[in-house]
Structures are given as C-alpha cells and as structure tokens.
N, C-alpha and C. Protein backbone atom coordinates (compact mmCIF):
# COMPACT_ATOMS: atom_id res chain seq x y z
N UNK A 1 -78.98 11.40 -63.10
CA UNK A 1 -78.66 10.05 -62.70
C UNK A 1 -78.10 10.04 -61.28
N UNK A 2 -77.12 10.96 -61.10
CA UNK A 2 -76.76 10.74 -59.81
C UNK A 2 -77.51 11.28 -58.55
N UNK A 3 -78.74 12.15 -59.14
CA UNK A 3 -80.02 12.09 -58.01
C UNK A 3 -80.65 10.90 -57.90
N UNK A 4 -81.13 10.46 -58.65
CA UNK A 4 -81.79 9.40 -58.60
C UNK A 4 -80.94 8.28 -57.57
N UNK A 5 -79.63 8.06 -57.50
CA UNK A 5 -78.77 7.14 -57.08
C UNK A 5 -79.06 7.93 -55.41
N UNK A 6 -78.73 8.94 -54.94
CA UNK A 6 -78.84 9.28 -53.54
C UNK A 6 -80.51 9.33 -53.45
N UNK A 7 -80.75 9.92 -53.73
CA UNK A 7 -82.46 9.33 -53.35
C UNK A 7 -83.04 7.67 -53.42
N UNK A 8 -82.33 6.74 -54.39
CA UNK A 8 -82.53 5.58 -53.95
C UNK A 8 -82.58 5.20 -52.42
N UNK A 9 -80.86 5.70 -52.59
CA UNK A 9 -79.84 5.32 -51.26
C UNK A 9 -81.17 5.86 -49.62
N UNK A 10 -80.89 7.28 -49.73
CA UNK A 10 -82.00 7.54 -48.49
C UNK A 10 -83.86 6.66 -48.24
N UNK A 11 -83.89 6.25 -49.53
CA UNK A 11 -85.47 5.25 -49.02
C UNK A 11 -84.64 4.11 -48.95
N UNK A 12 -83.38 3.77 -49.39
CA UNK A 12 -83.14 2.08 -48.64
C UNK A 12 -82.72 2.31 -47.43
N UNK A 13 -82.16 3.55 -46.94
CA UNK A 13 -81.81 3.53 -45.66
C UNK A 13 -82.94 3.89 -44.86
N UNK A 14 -84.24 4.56 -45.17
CA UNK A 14 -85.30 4.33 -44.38
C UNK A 14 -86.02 3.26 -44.41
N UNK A 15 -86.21 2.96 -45.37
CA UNK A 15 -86.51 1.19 -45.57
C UNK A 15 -86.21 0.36 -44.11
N UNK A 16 -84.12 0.60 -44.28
CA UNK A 16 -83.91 -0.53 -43.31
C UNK A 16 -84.55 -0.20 -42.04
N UNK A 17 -84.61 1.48 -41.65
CA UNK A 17 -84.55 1.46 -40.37
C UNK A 17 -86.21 1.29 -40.09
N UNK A 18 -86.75 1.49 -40.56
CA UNK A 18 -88.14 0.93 -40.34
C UNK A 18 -88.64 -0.73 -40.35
N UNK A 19 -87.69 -1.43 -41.04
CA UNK A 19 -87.64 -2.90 -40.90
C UNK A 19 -87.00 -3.10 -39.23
N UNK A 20 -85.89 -2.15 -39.19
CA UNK A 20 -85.58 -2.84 -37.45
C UNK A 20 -85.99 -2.53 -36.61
N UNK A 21 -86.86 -1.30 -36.88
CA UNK A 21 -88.05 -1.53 -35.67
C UNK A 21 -89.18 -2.16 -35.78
N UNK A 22 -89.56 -2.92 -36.67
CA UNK A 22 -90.46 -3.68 -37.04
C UNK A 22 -90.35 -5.00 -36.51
N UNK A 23 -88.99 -5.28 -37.03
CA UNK A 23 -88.51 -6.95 -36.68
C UNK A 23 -87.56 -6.95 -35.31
N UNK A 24 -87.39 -6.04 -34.85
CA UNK A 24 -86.20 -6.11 -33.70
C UNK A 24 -86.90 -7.02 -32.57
N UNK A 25 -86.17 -7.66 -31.96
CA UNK A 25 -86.90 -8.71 -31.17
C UNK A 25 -87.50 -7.81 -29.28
N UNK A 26 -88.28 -8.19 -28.82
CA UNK A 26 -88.43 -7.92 -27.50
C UNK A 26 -88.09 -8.24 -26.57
N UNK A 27 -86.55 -7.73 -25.85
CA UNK A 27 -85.71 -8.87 -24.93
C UNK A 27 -86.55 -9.15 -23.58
N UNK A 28 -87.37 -8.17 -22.89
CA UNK A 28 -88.47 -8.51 -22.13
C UNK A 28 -89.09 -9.47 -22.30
N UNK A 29 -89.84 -9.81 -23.25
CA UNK A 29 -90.54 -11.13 -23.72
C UNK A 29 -89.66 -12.12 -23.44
N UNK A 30 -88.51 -12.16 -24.33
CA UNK A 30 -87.24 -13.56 -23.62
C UNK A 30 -87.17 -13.68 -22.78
N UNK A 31 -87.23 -12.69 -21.55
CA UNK A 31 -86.88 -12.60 -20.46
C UNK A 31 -88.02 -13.11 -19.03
N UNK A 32 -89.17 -13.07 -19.51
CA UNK A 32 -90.43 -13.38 -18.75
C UNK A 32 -90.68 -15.00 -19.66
N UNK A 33 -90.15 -15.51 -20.38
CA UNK A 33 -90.12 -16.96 -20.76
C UNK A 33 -88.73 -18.11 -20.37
N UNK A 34 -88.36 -17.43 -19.48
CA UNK A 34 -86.46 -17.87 -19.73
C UNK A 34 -87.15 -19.03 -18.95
N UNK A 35 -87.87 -19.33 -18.00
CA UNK A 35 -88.32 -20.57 -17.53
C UNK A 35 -89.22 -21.36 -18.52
N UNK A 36 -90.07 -21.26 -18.68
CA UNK A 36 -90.51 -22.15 -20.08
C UNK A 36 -89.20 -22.65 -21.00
N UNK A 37 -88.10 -21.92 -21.69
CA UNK A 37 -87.55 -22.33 -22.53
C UNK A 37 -86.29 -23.56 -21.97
N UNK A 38 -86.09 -23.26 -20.06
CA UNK A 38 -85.26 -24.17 -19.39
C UNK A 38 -85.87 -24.91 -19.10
N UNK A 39 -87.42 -25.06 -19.18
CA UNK A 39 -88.16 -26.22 -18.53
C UNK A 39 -88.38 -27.44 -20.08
N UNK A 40 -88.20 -26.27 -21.64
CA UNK A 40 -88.20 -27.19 -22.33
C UNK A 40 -87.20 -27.77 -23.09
N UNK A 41 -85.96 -27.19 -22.31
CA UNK A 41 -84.74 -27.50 -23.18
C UNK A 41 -84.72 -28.95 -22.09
N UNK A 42 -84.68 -28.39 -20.55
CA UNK A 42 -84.62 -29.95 -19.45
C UNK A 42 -85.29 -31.52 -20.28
N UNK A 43 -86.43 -30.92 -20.54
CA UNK A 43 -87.64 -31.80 -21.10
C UNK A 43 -87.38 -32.93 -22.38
N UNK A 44 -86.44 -32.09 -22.91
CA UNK A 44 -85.54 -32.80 -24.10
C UNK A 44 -84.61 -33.36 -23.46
N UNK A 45 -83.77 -32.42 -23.50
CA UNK A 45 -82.28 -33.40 -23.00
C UNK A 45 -82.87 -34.94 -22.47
N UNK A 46 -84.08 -34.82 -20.84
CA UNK A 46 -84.10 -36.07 -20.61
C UNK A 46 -84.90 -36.98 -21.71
N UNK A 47 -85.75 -36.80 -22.44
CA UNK A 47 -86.56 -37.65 -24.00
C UNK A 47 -85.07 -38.14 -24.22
N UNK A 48 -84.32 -37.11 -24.68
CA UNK A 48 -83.27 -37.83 -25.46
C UNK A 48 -82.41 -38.03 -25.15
N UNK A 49 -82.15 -38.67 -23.96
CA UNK A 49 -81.06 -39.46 -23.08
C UNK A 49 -81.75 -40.49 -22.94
N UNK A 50 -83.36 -40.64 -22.79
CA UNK A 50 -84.39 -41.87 -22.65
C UNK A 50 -84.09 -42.57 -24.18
N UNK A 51 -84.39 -42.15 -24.99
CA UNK A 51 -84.47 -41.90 -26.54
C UNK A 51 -83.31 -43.40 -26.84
N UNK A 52 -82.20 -42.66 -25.98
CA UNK A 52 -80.56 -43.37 -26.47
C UNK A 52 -80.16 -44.33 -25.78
N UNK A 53 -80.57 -44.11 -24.26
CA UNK A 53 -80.62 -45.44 -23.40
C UNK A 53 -81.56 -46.61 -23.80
N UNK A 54 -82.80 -46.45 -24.73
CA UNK A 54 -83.84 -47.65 -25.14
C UNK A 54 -82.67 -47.92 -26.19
N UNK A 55 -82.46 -46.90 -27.20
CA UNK A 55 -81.17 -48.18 -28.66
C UNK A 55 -80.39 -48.58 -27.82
N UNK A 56 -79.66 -48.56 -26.69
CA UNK A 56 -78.67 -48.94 -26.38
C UNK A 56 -78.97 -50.74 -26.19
N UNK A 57 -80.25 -50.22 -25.09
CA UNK A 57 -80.96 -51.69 -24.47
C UNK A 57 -81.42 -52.72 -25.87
N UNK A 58 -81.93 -51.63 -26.86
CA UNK A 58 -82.23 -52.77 -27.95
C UNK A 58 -81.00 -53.20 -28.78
N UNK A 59 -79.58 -52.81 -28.60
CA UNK A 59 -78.97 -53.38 -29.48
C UNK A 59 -78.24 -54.46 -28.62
N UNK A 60 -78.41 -54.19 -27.50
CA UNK A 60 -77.83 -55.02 -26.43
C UNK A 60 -78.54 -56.71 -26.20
N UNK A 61 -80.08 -56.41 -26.84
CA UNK A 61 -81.24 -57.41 -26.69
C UNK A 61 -80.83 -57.59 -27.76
N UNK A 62 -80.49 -57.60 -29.11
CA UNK A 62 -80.00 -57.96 -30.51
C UNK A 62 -78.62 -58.68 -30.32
N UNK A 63 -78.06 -58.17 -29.60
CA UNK A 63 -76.81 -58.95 -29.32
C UNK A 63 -76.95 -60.34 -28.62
N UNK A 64 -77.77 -60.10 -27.50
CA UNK A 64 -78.21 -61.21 -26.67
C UNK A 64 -78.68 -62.55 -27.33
N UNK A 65 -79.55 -62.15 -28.32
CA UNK A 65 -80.49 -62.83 -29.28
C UNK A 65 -79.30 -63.72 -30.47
N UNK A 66 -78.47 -62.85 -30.76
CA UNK A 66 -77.59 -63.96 -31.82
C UNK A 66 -76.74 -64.48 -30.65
N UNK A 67 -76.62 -64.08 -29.62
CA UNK A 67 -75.24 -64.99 -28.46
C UNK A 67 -76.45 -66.60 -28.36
N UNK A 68 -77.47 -66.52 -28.72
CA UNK A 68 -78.27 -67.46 -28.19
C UNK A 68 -78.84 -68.01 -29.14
N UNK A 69 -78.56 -67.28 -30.70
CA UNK A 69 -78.30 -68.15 -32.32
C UNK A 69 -80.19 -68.12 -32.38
N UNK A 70 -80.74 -67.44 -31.94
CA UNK A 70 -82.47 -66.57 -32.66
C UNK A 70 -82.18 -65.69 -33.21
N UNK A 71 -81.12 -65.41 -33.62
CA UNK A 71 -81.08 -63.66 -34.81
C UNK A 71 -79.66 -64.51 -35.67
N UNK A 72 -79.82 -63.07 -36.15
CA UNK A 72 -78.64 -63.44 -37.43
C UNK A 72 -77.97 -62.33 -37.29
N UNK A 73 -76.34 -61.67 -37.00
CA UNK A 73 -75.78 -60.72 -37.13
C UNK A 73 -76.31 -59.87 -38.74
N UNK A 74 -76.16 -60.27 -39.65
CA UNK A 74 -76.61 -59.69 -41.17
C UNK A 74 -78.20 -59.50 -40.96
N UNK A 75 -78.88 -59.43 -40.23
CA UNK A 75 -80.00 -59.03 -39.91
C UNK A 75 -79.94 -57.02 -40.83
N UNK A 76 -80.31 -57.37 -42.20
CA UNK A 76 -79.63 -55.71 -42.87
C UNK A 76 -81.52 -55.04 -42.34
N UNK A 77 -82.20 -55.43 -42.11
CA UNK A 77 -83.31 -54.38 -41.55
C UNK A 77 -83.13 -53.95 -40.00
N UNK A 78 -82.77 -55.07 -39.53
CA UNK A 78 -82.14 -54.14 -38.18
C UNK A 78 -81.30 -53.55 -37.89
N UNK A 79 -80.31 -53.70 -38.40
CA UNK A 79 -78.66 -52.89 -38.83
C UNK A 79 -79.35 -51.19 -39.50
N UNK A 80 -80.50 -51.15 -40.43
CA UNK A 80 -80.73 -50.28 -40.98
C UNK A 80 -81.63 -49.30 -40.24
N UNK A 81 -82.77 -49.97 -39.49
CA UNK A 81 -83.62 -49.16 -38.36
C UNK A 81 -82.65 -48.47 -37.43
N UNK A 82 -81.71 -49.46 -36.81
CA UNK A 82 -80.75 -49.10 -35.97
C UNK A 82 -80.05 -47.49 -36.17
N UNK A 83 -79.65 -47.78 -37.70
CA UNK A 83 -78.25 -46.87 -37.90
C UNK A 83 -79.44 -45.67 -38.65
N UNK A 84 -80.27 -45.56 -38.95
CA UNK A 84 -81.09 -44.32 -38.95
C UNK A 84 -81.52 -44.16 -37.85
N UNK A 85 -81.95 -44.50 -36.67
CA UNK A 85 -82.38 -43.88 -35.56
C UNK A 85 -81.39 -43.53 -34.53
N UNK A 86 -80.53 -44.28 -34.96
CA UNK A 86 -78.74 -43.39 -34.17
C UNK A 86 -78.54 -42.09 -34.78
N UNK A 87 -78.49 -41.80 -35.95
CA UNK A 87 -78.63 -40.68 -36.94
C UNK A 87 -79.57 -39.67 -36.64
N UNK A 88 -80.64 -40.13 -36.42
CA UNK A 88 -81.94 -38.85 -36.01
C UNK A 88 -81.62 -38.51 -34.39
N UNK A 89 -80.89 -39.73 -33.47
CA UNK A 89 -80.85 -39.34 -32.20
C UNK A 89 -79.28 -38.80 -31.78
N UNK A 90 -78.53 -38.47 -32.81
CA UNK A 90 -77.20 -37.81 -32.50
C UNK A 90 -77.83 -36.52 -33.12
N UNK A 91 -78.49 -36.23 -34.38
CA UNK A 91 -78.88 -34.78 -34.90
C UNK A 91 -79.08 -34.36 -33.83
N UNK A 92 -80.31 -35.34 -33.13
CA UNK A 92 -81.55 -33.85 -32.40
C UNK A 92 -80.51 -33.72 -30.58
N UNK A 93 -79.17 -34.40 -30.65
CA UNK A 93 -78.56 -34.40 -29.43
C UNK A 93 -78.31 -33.31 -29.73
N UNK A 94 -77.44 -32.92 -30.34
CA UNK A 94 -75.87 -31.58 -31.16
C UNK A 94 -77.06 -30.71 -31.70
N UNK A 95 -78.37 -31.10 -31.72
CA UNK A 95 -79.17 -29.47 -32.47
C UNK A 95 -78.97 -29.58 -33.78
N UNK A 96 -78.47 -30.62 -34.38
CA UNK A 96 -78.31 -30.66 -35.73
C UNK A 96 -79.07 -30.70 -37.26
N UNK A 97 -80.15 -30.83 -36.18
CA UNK A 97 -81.96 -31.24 -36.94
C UNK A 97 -82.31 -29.81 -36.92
N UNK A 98 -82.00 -29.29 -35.97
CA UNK A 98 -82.83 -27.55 -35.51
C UNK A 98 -82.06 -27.00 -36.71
N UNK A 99 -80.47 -26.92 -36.99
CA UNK A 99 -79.76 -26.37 -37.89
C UNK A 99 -80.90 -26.60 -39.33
N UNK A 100 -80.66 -28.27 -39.85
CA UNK A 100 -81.39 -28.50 -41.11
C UNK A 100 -82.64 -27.47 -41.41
N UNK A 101 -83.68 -27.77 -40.24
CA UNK A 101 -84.84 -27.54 -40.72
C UNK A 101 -85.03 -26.04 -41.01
N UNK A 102 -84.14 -25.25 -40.03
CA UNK A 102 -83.79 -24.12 -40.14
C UNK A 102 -83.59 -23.65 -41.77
N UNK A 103 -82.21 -24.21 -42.18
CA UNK A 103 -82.04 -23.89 -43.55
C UNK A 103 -83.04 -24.49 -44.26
N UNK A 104 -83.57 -25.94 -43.86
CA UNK A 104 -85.01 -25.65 -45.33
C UNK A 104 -86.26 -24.71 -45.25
N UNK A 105 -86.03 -24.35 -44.02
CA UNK A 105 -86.94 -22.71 -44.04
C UNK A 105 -86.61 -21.62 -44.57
N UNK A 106 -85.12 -21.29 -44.60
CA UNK A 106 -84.53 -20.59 -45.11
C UNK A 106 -84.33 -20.59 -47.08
N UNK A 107 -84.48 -21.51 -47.49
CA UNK A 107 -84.18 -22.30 -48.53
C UNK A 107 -85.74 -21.59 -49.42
N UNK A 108 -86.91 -21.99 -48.22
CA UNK A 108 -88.08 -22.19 -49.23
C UNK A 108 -88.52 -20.38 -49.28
C-alpha cells in the first residue's frame, strides 16, 4: 500500500509538471500584442464613456419631456430600460461582466 501511495505521488508530480509546460503562457506573445490590447482597451473605455454620455442625454430628454407634461414620471418601462442599461453600463465600466462571464465559464 504504501508503494502504491509514492508511486501515485511521482506520476501526479509528473503529471503536473508536464501540464506547466503545456499550459504555461508565452510572455513574448503578450509582449508583441501589448499594442493591440492598448488599442483595444482605448477602444472601449471611449464606446463606454459614449455608451454613458447617450443615457445621460436620454434621461435628461425624459426629464425635459415631463418639465413640458408629454411623459409621465411613473413611465415603469422607461424607469426599467433605463435602470438595466445603467446596470450593463457600470458592469462592463469596473470589468464586472468580464468577472461574470468568466465564472460562467468556469462554472460550465
């Protein structure tokens, strides 16, 4: 029994080390993309500063609209479009969407 237990032990420890050279990442590769990944992190940030400046303008045009008694404050479908797309556009600000989808990859 207690061969069997150290001979486990030495194929899980070759196991691992053959998994980390398998999966170990290529920092060269990161390194010859570091512009692509700043040209697409830039690319976001401005979408989603565009993204937050249009709700801003549309809640501002919603406001405008009941100061001038064509809307209704209890308007609950615009209150509701509104406050889910504030929600999807604070996630994907903070990376908070990247986190989720992450763990339901992780998950499945």
């Amino acid at each position: 029994m207690w061969w069997v237990l150290v001979q486990n032990d030495d194929i899980s420890t070759e196991y691992v080390e053959k998994m980390k050279k398998v999966y170990t990442p290529d920092i060269s590769v990161l390194n010859s993309l570091e512009w692509l990944l700043i040209m697409v992190g830039a690319a976001g940030t401005i979408a989603s500063t565009a993204v937050f400046v249009y709700w801003i303008y549309k809640l501002l045009m919603f406001i405008f609209a009941v100061s001038k008694g064509s809307r209704r404050w209890n308007d609950k479908r615009f209150w509701s479009y509104m406050g889910v797309s504030l929600l999807l556009i604070i996630l994907f600000i903070s990376g908070g969407i990247f986190l989720i989808i992450s763990n339901l990859f992780d998950f499945l």
